[in-house]
Protein backbone atom coordinates (compact mmCIF):
# COMPACT_ATOMS: atom_id res chain seq x y z
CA UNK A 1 75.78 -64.37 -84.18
CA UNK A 2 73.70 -62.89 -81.36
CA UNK A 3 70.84 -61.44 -82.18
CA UNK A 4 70.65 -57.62 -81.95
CA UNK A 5 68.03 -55.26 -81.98
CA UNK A 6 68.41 -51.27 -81.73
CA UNK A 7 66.96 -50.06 -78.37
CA UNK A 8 65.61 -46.11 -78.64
CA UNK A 9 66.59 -46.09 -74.83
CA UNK A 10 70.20 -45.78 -74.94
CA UNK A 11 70.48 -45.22 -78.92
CA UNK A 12 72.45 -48.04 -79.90
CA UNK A 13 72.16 -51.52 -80.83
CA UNK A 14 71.98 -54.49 -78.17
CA UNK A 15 72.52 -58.10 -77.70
CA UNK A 16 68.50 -59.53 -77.56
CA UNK A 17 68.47 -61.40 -73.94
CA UNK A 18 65.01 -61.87 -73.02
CA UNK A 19 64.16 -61.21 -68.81
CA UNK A 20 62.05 -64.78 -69.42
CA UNK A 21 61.69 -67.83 -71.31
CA UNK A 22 58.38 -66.28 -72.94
CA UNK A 23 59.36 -62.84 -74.81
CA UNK A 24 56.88 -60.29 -73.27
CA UNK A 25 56.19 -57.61 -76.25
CA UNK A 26 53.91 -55.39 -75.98
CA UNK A 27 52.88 -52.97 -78.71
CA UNK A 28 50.93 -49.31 -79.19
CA UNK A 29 47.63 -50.42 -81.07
CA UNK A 30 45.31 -47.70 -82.71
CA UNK A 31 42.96 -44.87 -81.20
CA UNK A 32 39.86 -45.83 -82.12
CA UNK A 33 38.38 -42.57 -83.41
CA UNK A 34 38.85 -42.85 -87.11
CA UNK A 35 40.26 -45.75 -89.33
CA UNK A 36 43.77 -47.18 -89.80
CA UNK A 37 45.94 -45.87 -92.71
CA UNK A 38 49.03 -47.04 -94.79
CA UNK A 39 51.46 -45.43 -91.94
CA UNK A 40 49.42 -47.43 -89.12
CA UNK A 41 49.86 -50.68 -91.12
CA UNK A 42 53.50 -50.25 -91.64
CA UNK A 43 53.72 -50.00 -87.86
CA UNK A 44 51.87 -53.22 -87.67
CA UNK A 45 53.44 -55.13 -90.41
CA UNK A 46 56.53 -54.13 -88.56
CA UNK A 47 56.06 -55.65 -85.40
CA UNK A 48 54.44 -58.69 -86.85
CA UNK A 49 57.76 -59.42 -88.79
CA UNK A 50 59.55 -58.83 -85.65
CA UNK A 51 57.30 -61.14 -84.08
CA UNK A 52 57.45 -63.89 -86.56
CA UNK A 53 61.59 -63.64 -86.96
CA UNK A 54 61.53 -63.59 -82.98
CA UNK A 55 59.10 -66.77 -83.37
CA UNK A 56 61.68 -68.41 -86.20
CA UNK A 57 64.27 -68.02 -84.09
CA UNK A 58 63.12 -70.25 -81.01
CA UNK A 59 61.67 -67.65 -78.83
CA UNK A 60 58.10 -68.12 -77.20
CA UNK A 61 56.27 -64.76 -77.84
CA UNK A 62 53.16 -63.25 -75.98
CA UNK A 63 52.38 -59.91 -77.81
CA UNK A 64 49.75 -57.77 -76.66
CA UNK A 65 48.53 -54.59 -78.48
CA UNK A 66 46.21 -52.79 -76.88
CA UNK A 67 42.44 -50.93 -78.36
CA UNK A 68 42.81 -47.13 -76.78
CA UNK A 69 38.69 -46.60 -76.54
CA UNK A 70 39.13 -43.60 -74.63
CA UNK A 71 40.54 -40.29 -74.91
CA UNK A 72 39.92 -37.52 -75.63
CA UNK A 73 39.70 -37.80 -79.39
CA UNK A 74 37.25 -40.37 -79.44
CA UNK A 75 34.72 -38.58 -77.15
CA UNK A 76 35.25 -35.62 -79.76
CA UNK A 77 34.42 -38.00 -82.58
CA UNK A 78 31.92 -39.33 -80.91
CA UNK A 79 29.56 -36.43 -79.90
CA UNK A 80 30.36 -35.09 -83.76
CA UNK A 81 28.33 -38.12 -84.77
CA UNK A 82 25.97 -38.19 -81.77
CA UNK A 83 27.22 -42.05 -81.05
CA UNK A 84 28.77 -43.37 -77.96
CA UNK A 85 32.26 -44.67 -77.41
CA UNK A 86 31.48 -47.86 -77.18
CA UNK A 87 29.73 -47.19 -80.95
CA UNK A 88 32.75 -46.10 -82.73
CA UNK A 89 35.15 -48.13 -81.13
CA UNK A 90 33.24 -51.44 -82.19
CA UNK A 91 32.84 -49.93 -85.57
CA UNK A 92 36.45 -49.18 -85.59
CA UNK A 93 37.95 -52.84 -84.41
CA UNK A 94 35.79 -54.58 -86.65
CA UNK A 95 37.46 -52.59 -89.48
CA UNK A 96 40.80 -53.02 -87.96
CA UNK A 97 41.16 -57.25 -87.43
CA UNK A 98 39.53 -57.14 -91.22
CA UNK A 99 42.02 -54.92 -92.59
CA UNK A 100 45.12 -56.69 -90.64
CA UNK A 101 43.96 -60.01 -90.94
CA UNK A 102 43.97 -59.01 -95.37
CA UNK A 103 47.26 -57.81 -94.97
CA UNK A 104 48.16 -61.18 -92.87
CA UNK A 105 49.57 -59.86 -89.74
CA UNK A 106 49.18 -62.46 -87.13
CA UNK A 107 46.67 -61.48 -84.33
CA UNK A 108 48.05 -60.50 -80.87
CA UNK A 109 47.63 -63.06 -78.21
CA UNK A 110 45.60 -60.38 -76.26
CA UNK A 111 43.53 -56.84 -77.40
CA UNK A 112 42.88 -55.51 -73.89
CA UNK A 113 40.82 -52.63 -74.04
CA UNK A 114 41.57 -49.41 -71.86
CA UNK A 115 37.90 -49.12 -70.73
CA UNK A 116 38.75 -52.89 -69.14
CA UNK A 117 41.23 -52.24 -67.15
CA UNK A 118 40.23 -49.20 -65.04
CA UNK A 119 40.21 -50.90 -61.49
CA UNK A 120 44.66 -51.03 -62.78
CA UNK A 121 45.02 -47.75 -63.56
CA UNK A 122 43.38 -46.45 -59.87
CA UNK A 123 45.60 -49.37 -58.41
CA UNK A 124 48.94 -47.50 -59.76
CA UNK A 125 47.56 -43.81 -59.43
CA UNK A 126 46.81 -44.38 -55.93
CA UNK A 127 50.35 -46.20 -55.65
CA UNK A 128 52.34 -43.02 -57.19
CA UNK A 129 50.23 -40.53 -54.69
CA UNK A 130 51.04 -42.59 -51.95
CA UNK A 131 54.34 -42.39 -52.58
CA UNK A 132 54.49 -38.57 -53.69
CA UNK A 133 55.08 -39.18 -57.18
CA UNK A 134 51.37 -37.77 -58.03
CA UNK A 135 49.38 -35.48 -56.65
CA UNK A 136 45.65 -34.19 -56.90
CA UNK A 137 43.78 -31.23 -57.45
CA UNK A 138 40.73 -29.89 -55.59
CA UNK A 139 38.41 -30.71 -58.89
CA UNK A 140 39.94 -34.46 -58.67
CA UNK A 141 42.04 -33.96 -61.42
CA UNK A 142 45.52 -36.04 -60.52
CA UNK A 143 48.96 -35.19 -62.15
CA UNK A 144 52.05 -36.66 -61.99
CA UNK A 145 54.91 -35.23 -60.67
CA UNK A 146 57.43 -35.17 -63.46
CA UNK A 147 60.48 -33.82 -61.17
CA UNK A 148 60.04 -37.08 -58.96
CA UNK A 149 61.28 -39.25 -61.47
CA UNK A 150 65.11 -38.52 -61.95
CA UNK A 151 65.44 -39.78 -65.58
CA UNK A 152 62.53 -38.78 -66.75
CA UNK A 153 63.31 -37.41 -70.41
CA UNK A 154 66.09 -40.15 -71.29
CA UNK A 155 64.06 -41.93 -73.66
CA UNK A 156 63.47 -38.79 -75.68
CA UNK A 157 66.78 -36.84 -75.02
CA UNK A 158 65.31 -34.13 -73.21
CA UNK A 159 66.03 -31.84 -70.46
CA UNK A 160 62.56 -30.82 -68.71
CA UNK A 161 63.96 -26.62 -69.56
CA UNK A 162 63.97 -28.13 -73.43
CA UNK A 163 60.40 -29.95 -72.99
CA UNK A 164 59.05 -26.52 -71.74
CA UNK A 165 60.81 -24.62 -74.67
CA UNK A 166 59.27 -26.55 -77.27
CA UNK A 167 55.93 -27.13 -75.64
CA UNK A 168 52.53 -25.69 -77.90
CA UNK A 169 50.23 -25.86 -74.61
CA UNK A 170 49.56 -22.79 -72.39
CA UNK A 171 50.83 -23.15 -69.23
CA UNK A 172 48.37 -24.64 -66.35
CA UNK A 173 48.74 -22.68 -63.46
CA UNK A 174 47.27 -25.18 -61.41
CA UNK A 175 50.19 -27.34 -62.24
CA UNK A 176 53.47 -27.47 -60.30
CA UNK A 177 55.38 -28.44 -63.17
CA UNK A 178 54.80 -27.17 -66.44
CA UNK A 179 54.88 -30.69 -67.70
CA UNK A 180 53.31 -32.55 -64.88
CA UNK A 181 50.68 -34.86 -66.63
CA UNK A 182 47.64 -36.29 -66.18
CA UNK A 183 46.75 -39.79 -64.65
CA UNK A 184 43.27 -38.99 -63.85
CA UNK A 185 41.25 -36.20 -65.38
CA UNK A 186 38.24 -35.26 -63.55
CA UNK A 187 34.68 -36.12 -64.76
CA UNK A 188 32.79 -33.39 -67.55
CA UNK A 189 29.15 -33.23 -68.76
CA UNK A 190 28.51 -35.23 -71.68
CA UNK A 191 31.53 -37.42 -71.23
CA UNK A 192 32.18 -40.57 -69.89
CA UNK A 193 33.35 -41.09 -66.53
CA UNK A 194 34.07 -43.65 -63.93
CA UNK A 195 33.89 -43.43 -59.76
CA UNK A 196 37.33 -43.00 -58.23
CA UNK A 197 38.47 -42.38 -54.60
CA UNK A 198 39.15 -38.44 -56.69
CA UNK A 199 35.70 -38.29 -57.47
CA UNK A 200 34.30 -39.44 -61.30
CA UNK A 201 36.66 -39.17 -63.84
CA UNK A 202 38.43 -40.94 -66.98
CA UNK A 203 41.68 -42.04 -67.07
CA UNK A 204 44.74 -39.62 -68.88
CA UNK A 205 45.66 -41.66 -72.18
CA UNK A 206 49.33 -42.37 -70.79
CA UNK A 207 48.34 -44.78 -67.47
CA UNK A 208 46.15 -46.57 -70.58
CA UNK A 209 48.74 -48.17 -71.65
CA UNK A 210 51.25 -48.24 -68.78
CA UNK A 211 48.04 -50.73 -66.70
CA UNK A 212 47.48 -52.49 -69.90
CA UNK A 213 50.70 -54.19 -70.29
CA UNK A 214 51.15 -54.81 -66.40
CA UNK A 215 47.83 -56.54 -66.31
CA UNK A 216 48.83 -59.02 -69.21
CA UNK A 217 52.25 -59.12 -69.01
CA UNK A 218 53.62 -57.84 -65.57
CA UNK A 219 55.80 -54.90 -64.14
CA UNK A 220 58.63 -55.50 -66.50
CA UNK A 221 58.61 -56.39 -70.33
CA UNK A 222 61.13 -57.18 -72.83
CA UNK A 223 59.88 -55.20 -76.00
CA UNK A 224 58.17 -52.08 -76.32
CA UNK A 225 56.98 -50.77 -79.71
CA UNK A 226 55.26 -48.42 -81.31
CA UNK A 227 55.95 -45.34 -84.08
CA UNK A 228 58.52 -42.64 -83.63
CA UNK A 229 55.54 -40.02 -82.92
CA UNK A 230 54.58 -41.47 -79.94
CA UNK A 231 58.34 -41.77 -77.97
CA UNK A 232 57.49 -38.39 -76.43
CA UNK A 233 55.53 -37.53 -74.48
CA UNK A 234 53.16 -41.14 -74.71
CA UNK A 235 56.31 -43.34 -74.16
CA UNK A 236 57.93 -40.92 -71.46
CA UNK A 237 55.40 -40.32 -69.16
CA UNK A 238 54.72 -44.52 -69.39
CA UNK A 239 58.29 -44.96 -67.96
CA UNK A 240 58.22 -42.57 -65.58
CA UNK A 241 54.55 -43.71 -64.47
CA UNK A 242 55.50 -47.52 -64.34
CA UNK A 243 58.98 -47.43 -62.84
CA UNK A 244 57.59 -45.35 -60.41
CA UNK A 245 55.00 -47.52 -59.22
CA UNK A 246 57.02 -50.60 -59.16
CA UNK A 247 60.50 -49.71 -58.24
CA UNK A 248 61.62 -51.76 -60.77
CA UNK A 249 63.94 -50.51 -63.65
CA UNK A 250 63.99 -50.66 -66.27
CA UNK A 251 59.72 -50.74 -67.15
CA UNK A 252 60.89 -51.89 -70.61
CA UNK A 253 64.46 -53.44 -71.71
CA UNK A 254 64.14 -52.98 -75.33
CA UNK A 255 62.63 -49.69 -76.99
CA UNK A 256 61.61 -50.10 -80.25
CA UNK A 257 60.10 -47.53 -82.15
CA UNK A 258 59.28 -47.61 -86.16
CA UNK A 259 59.52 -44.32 -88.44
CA UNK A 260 56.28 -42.29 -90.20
CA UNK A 261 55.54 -43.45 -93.53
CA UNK A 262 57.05 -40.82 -95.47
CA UNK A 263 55.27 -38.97 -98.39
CA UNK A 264 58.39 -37.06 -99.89
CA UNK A 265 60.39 -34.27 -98.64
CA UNK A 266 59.75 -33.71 -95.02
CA UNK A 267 56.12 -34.79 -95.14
CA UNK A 268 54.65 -37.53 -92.85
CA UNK A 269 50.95 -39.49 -93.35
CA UNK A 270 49.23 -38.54 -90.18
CA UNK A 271 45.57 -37.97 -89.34
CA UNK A 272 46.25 -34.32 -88.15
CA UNK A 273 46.96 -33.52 -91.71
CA UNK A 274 44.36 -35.18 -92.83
CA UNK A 275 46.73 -36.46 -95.97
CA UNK A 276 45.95 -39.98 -95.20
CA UNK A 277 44.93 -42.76 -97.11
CA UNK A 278 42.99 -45.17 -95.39
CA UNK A 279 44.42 -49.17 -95.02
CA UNK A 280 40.59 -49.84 -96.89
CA UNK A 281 41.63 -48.08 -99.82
CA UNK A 282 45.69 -49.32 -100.36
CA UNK A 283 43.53 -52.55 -100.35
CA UNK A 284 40.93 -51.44 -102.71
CA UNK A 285 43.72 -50.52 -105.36
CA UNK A 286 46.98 -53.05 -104.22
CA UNK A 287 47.28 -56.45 -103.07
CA UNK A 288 47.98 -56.92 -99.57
CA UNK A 289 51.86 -58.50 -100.57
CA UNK A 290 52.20 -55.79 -102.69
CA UNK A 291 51.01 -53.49 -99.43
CA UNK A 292 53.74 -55.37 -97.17
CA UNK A 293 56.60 -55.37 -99.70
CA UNK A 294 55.93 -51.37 -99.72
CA UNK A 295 56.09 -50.87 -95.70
CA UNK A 296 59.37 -53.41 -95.63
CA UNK A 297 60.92 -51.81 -98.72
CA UNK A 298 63.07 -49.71 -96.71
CA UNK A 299 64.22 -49.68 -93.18
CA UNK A 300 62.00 -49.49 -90.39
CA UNK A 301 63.86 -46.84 -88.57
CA UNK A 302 64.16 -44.70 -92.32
CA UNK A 303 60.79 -42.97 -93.76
């Protein structure tokens, strides 16, 4: 039998065929502003089962999970502890290929960092305003232009009138869509920036990932992953960003996206509710199979 693998795209499961010979995955790695917890790992363990099934079946992988070393959270973190970027995100990789490599996920075959790829991510944002899919403000900051992509809200199931409904961010008037996003966000004091034909700036945490992938594994890829949390708006605004800029659809064949770790009831672990408990401590008081039986325990689409 075929294999099959449940695509979030069009909500139903799919024969796996492959674009390639060499199965191009690439998958959402951490935010380097604080350490990993039990909900990260079981997004990890996840994909590295995938990976290894994928890799027991016959199928040549390259997987590539990607360091995000700057957004806005980490130059928040950062100034709290009056330490750089480039600081905390050491600290926090370190800490992360120690804790993964106890828990025995295999290592990606690349770690790009977003910081390394910025000459990418002015090569597509200059691409989408050339082409009217972006535009830029007269501060430098650049947006894209949500209404130019005509199935943009398909991966989540949203209309653009329900994105605006359920939004929890005042409206920015200088915006011509409500939900227009950032691709380049124009340069503060205190915080890192970069030149750019827009002036010096940083990059919006969306393009991050969106260059990332096409820089180690081209315009199109065969597996996407990442948790549930991040399908909208992260996962979105990289489809409507990439397919954009190349033309070519779809930016990703397979979706795949993993659940939250669930903590009973309706409760999730995430940072923001600071009920976490860090990937350093499960190993402090479990052993790492014992760690990996608990993520795989139940399905990975099922809290």
């Amino acid at each position: 039998m075929a294999l099959q693998v449940y695509n979030t795209l069009t909500r139903q499961k799919e024969e796996f065929v492959p674009l390639g010979e060499t199965v191009k995955m690439y998958v959402c790695g951490p935010n380097l502003y604080g350490p990993c917890h039990v909900g990260h790992a079981l997004s990890y363990v996840v994909f590295d089962v995938i990976r290894r099934y994928l890799e027991h079946s016959g199928y040549a992988v390259k997987h590539v999970q990607n360091f995000t070393d700057i957004e806005d959270r980490i130059i928040t973190k950062a100034q709290e502890q009056n330490t750089t970027i480039g600081v905390l995100a050491e600290h926090h990789i370190a800490r992360f290929f120690q804790e993964m490599d106890a828990l025995n996920v295999l290592r990606a075959h690349v770690y790009p960092r977003a910081t390394q790829v910025i000459p990418k991510m002015q090569e597509i944002i200059q691409g989408l305003i050339a082409t009217g899919h972006a535009y830029v403000l007269e501060n430098g900051d650049v947006y894209f232009r949500v209404t130019s992509h005509p199935t943009y809200g398909a991966l989540s199931g949203q209309s653009l009138d329900d994105m605006q409904a359920g939004a929890r961010i005042e409206p920015d008037p200088r915006k011509e869509h409500p939900m227009d996003f950032a691709l380049w966000k124009a340069a503060k004091p205190g915080e890192p920036h970069w030149p750019s034909p827009w002036g010096p700036g940083r990059p919006g945490w969306h393009i991050e990932c969106s260059a990332m992938s096409m820089q180690y594994l081209g315009e199109q890829l065969d597996i996407h992953g990442g948790g549930h949390d991040v399908i909208f708006p992260h996962h979105e605004n990289e489809i409507a960003q990439s397919e954009s800029f190349t033309g070519k659809v779809p930016f990703v064949r397979y979706w795949l996206h993993n659940a939250l770790l669930g903590l009973g009831g309706e409760e999730k672990m995430t940072r923001h509710l600071g009920n976490i408990v860090s990937v350093r401590e499960a190993l402090q008081r479990y052993s790492p199979d014992a760690i990996r039986l608990f993520v795989l325990s139940s399905h990975y689409r099922a809290p």
